[in-house]
Protein backbone atom coordinates (compact mmCIF):
# COMPACT_ATOMS: atom_id res chain seq x y z
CA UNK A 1 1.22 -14.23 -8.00
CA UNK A 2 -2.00 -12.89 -8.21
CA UNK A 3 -4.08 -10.58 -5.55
CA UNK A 4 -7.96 -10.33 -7.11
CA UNK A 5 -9.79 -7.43 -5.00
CA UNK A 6 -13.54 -7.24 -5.03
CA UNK A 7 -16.40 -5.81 -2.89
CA UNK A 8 -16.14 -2.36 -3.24
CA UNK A 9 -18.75 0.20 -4.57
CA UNK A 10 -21.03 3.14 -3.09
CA UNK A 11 -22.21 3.27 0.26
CA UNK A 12 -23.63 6.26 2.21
CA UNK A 13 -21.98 7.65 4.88
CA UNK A 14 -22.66 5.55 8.06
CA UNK A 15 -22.78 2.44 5.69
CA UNK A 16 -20.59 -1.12 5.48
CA UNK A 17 -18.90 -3.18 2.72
CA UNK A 18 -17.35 -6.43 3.02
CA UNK A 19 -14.07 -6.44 0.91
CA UNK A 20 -12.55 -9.42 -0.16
CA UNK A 21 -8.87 -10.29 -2.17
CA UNK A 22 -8.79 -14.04 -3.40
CA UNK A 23 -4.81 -14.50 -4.14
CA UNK A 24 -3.11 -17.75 -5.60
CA UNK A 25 0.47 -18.33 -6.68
CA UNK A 26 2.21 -18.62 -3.63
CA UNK A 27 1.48 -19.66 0.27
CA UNK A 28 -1.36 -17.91 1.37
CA UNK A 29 -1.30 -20.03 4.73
CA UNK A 30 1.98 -18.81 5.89
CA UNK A 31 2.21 -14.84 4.40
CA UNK A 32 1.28 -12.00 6.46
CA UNK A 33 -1.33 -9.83 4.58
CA UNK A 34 -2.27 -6.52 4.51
CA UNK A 35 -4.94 -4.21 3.29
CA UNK A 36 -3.74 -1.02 1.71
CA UNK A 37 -6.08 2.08 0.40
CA UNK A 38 -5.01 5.10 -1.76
CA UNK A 39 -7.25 7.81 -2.43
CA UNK A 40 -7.24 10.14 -5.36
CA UNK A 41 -3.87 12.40 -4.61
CA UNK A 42 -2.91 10.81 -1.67
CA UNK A 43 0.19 8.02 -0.53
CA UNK A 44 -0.94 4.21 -0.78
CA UNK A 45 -1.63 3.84 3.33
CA UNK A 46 -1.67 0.52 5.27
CA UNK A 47 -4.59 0.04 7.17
CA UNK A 48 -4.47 -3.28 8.67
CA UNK A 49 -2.42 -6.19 8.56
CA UNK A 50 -3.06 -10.09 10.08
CA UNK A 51 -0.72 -12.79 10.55
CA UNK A 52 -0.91 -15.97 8.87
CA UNK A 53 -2.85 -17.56 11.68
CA UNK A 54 -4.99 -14.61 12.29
CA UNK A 55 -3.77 -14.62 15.63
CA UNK A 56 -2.79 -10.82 15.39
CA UNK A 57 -3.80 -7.75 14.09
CA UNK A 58 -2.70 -4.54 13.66
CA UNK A 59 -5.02 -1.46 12.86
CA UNK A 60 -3.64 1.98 11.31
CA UNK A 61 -5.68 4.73 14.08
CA UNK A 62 -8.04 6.04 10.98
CA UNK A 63 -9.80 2.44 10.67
CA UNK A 64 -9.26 0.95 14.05
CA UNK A 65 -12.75 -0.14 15.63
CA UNK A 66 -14.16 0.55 12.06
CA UNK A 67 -12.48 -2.09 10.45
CA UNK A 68 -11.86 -5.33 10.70
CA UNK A 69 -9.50 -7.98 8.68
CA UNK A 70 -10.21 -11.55 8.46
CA UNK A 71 -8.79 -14.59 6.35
CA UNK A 72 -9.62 -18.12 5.17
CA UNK A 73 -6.74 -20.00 4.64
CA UNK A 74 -8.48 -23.16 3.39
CA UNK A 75 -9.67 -20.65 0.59
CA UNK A 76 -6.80 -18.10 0.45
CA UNK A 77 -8.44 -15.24 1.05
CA UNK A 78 -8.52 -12.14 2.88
CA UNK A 79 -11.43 -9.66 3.76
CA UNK A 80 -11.94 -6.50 5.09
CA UNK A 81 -15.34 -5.48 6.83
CA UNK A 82 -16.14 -1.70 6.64
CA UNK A 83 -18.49 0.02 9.10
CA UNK A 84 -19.10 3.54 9.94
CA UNK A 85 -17.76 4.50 6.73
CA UNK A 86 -17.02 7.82 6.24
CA UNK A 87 -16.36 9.90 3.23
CA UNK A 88 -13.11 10.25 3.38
CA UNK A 89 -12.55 6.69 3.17
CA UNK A 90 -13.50 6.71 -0.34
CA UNK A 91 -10.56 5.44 -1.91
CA UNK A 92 -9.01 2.38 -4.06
CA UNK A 93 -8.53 -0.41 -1.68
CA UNK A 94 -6.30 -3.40 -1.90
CA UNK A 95 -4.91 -6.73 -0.46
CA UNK A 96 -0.82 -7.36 -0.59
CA UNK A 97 1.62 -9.71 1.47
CA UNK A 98 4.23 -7.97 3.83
CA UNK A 99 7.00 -7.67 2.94
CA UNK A 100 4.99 -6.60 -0.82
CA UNK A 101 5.41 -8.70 -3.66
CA UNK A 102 6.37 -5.38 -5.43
CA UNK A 103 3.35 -5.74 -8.15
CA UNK A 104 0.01 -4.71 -6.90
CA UNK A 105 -3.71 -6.10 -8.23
CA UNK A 106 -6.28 -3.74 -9.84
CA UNK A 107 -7.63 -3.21 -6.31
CA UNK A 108 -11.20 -2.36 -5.50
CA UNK A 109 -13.02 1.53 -5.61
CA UNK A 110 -14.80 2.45 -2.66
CA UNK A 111 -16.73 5.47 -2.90
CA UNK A 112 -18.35 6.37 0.10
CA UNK A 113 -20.98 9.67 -0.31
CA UNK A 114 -24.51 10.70 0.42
C-alpha cells in the first residue's frame, strides 16, 4: 500500500491549496478515504472523509465550508481543496483509508502565515 501526499506549501492567510494523495496497492474504487492533519504538538485529527462513490461527505466543524474532498477513481486519487486558510491550519496533512491501513505516508506540510 502506498498513500503519496503532495500540494502543500506556504500560503498567506486568506489563501487556497489544492492537496492531492495518489495511492496504489489496493482498491481505491471501493475504500472510504480520509484526510487527516497533525500540527506540531497536537493529536493527528480527521478532517474529512468521502465514500467510495463520493456520494457522501463528512466535514470535522474546523474545515467545514473551508474544505472540500474530492476523488478520481479512474486515477486513484484523492484531493483536498483549501480556502480561507487560516494559520492555525498550518499543519502536516495526509490521505488514509477508514478503517487506517495502520502505516501512514510522509504526508504533506502546510504552512499557512503572513
Amino acid at each position: 500500500v502506498q498513500l503519496v501526499e503532495s500540494g502543500g506549501g506556504w500560503v498567506q492567510p486568506g489563501g487556497s491549496l489544492r492537496l492531492s494523495c495518489a495511492t496504489s496497492g489496493f482498491t481505491f474504487s471501493s475504500a472510504i478515504m480520509s484526510w487527516y492533519r497533525q500540527a506540531p504538538g497536537k493529536e493527528r485529527e480527521l478532517l474529512v472523509s468521502i465514500s467510495s462513490t463520493g456520494g457522501t461527505i463528512n466535514y470535522a466543524g474546523s474545515v467545514k465550508g473551508r474544505f472540500a474532498i474530492s476523488r478520481d477513481n479512474a486515477k486513484n486519487t484523492v484531493y483536498l481543496q483549501m480556502n480561507s486558510l487560516k494559520p492555525e491550519d498550518t499543519a502536516v496533512y495526509y490521505c488514509q483509508r477508514i478503517p487506517s491501513f495502520g502505516s501512514w505516508g510522509q504526508g504533506t506540510q502546510v504552512t499557512v502565515s503572513s
